[in-house]
N, C-alpha and C. Protein backbone atom coordinates (compact mmCIF):
# COMPACT_ATOMS: atom_id res chain seq x y z
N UNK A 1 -14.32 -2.04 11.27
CA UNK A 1 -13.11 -1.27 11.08
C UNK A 1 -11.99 -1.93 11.88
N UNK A 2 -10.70 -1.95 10.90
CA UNK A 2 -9.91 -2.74 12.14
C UNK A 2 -8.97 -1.75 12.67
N UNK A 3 -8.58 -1.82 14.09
CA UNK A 3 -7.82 -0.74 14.54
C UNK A 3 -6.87 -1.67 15.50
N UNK A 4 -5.71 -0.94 15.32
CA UNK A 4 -4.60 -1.84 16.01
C UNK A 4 -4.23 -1.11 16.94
N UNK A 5 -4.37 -1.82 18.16
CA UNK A 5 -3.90 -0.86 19.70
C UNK A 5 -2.20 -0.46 19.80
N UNK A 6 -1.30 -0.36 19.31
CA UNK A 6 0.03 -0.48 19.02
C UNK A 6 0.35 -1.24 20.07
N UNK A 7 -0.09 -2.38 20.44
CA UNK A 7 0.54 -3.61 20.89
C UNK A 7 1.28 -5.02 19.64
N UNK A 8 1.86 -5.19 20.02
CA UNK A 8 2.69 -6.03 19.02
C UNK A 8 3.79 -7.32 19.61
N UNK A 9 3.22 -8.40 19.59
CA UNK A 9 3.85 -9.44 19.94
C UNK A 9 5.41 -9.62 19.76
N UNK A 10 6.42 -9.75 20.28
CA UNK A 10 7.50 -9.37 19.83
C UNK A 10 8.14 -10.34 20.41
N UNK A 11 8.90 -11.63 20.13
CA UNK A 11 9.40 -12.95 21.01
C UNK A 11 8.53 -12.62 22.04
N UNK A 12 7.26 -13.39 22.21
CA UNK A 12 6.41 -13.57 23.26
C UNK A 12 6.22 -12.27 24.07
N UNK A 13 6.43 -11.16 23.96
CA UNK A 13 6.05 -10.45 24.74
C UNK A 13 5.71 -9.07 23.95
N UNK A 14 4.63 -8.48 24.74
CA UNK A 14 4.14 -7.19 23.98
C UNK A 14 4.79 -5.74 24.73
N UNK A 15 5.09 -4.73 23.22
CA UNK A 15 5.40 -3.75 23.87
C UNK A 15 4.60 -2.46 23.03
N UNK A 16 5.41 -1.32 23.39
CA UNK A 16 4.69 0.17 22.93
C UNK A 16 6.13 0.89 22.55
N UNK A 17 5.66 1.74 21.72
CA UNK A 17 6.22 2.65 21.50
C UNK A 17 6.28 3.90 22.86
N UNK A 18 7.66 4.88 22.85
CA UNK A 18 7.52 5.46 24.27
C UNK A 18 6.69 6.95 23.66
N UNK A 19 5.98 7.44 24.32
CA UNK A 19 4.88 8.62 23.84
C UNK A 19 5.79 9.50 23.16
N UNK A 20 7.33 9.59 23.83
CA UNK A 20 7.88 10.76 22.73
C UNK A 20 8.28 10.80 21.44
N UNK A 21 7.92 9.40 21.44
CA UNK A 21 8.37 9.66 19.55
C UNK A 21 7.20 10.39 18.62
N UNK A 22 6.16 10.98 19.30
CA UNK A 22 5.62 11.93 18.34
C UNK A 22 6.49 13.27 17.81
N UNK A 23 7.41 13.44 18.76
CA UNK A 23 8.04 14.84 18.60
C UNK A 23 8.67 14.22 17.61
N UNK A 24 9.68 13.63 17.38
CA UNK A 24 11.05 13.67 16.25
C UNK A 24 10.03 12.50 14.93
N UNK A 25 9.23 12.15 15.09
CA UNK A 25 8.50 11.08 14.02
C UNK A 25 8.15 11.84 13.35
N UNK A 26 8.66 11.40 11.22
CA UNK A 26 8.24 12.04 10.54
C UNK A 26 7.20 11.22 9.68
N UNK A 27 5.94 11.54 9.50
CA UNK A 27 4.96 10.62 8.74
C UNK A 27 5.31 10.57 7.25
N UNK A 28 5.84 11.13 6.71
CA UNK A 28 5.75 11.09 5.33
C UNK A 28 6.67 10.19 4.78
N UNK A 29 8.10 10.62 6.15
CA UNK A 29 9.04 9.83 5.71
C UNK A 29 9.51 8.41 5.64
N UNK A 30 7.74 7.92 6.48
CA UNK A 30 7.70 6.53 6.98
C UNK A 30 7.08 6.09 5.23
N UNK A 31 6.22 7.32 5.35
CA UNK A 31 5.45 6.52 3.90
C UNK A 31 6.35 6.06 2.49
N UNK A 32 7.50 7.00 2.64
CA UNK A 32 8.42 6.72 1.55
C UNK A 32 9.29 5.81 2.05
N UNK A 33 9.74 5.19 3.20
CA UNK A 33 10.36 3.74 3.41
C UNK A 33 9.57 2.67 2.98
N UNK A 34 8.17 2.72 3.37
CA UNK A 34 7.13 1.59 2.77
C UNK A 34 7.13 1.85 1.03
N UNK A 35 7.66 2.66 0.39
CA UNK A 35 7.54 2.46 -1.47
C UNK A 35 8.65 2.06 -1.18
N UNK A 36 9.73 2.00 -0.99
CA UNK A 36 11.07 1.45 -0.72
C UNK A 36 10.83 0.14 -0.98
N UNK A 37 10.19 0.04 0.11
CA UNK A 37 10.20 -1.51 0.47
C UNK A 37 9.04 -2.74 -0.66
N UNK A 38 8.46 -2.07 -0.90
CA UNK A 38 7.39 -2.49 -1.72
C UNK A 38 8.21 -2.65 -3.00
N UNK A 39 9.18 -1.44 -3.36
CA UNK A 39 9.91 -1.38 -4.69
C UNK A 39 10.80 -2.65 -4.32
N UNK A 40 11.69 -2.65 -3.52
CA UNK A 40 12.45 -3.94 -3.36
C UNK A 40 11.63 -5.62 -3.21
N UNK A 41 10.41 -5.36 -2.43
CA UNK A 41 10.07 -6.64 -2.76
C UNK A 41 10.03 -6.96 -3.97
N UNK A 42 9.10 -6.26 -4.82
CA UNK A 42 9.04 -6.32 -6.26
C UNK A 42 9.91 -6.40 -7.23
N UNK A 43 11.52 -6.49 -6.63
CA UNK A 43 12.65 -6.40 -7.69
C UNK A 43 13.34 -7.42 -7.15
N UNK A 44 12.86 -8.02 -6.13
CA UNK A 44 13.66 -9.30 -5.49
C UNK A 44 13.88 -10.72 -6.42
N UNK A 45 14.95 -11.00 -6.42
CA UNK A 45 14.27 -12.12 -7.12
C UNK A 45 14.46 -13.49 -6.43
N UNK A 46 13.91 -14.27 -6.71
CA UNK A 46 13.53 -15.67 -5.85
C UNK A 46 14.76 -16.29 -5.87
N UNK A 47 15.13 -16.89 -4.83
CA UNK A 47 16.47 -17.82 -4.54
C UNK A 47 16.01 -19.46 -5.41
N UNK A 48 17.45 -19.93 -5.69
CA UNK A 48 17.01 -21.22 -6.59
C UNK A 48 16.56 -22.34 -5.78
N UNK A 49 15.43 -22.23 -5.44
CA UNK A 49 14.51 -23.46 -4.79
C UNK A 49 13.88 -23.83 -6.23
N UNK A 50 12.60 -24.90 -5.39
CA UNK A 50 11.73 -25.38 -6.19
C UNK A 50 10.68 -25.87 -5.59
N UNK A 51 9.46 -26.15 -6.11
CA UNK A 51 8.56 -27.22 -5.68
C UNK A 51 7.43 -26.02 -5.05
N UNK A 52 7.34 -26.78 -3.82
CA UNK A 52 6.63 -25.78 -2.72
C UNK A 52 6.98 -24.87 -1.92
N UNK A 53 8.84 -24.87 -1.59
CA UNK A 53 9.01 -23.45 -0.96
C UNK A 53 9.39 -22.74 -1.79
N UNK A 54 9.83 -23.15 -2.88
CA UNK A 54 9.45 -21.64 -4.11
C UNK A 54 8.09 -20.67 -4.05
N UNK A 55 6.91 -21.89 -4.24
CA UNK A 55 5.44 -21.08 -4.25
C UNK A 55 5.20 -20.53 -2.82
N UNK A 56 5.87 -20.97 -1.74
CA UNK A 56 5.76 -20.11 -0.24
C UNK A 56 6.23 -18.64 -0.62
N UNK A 57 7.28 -18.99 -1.03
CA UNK A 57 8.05 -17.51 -1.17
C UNK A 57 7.69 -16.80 -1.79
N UNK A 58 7.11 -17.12 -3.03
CA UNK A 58 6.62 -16.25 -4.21
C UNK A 58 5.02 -15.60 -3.36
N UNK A 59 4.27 -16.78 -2.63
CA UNK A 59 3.18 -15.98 -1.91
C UNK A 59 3.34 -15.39 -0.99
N UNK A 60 4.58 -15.47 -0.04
CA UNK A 60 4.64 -14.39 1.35
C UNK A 60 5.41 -13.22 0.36
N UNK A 61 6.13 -13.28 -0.63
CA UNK A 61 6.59 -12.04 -1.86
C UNK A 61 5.20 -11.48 -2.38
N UNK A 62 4.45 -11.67 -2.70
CA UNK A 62 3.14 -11.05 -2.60
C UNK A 62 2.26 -10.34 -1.79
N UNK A 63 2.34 -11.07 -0.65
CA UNK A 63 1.81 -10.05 0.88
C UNK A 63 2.37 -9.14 1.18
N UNK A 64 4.03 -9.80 0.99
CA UNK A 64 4.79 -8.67 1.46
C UNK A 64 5.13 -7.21 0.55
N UNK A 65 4.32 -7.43 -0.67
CA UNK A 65 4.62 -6.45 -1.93
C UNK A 65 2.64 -5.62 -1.19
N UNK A 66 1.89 -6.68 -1.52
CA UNK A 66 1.27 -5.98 -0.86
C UNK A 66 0.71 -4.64 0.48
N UNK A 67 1.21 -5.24 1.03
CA UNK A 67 1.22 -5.02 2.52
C UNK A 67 2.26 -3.40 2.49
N UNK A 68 3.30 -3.33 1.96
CA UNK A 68 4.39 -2.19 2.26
C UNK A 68 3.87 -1.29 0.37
N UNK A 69 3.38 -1.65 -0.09
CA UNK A 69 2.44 -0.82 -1.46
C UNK A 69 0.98 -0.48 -0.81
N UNK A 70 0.59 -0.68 0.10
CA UNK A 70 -0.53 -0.17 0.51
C UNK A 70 -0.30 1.04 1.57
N UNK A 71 0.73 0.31 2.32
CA UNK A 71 0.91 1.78 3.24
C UNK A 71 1.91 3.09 2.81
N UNK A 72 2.62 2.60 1.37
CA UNK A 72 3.27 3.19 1.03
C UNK A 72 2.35 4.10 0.29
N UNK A 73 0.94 4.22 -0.47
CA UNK A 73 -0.45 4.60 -0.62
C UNK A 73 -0.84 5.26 0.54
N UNK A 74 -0.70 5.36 1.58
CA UNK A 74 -1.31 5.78 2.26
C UNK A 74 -1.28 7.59 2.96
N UNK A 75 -2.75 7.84 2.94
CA UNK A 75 -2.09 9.08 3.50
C UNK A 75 -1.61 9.48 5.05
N UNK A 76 -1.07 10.22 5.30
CA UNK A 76 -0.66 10.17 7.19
C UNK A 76 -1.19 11.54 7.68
N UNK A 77 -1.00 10.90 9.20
CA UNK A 77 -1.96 12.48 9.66
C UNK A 77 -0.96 12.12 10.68
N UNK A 78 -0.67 12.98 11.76
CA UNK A 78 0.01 13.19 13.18
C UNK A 78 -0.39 14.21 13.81
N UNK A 79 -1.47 14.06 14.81
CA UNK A 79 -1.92 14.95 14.78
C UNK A 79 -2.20 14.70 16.75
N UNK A 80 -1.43 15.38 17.47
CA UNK A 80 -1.79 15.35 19.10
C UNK A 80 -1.15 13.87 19.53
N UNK A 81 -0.25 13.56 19.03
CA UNK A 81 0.62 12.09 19.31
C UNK A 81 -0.12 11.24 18.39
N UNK A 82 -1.37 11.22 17.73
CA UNK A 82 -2.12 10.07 17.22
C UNK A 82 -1.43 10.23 16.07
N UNK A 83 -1.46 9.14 15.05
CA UNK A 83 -1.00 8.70 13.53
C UNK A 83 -1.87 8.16 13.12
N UNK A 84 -2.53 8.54 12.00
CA UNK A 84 -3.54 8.03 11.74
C UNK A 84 -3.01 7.95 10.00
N UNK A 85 -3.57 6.56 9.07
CA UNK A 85 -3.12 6.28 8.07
C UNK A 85 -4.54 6.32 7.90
N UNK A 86 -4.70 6.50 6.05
CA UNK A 86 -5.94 6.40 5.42
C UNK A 86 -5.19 5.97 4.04
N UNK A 87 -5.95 4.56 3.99
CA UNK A 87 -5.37 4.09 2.92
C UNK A 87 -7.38 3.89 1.94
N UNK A 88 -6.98 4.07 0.62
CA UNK A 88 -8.63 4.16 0.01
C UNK A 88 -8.31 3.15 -1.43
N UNK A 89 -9.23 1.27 -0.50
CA UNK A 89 -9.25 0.23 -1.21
C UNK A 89 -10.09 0.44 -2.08
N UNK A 90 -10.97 1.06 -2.44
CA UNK A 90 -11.95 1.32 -3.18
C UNK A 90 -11.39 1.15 -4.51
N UNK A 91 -12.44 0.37 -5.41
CA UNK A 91 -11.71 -0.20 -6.73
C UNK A 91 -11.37 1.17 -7.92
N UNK A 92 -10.40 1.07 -8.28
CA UNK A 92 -10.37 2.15 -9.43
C UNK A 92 -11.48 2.31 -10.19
N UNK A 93 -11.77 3.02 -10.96
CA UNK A 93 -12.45 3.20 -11.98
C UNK A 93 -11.67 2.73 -13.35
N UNK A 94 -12.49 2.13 -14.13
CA UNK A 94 -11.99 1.63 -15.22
C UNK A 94 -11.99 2.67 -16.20
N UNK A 95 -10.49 2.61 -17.33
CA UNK A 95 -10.92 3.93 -18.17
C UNK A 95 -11.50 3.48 -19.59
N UNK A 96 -12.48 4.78 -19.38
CA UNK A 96 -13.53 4.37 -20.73
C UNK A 96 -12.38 4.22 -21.97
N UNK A 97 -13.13 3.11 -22.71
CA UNK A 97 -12.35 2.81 -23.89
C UNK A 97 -12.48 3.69 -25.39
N UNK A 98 -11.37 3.25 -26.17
CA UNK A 98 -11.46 4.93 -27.08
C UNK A 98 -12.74 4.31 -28.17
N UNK A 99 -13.45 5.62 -28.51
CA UNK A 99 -13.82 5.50 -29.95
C UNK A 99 -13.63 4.87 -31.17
N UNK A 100 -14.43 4.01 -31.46
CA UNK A 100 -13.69 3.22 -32.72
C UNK A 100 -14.29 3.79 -33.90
């Protein structure tokens, strides 16, 4: 399971969030900045390069569509200062095909 200590490298140095932002932090409203953002990666469109930093961009435009569509999926809990996300990778189910 991977769990992230809310440490975060930030120009060489790590910091925290200060404990009171549980009071005014709204979880849901984080989850709807991440579809935001996921919607905008996805409507971005690529600057006129070519070659190989085109395909850079187009693959960090993928992580990054990824990455903010998953947590934007996700459900939130806040519960005693903790935040807890549950995001469920589990493959869809395929839908049965019609009657011929």
């Amino acid at each position: 399971m991977l769990r992230l200590t809310g440490r975060v490298a930030a120009f060489g140095r790590a910091w925290r969030y200060h404990r009171g932002v549980a009071d005014t932090f709204d979880p849901a409203a984080m989850v709807l900045r991440f579809q935001d953002r996921a919607r905008a990666v996805r409507e971005r469109r690529l600057p006129p390069v070519e070659g190989v930093e085109r395909q850079r961009l187009r693959q960090q435009a993928q992580l990054d569509y990824q990455d903010f569509a998953m947590l934007g999926d996700a459900e939130v809990e806040l519960v005693d200062g903790i935040l807890t996300l549950r995001v469920d990778l589990r493959p869809r189910p395929e839908p049965n095909p019609p009657d011929r």
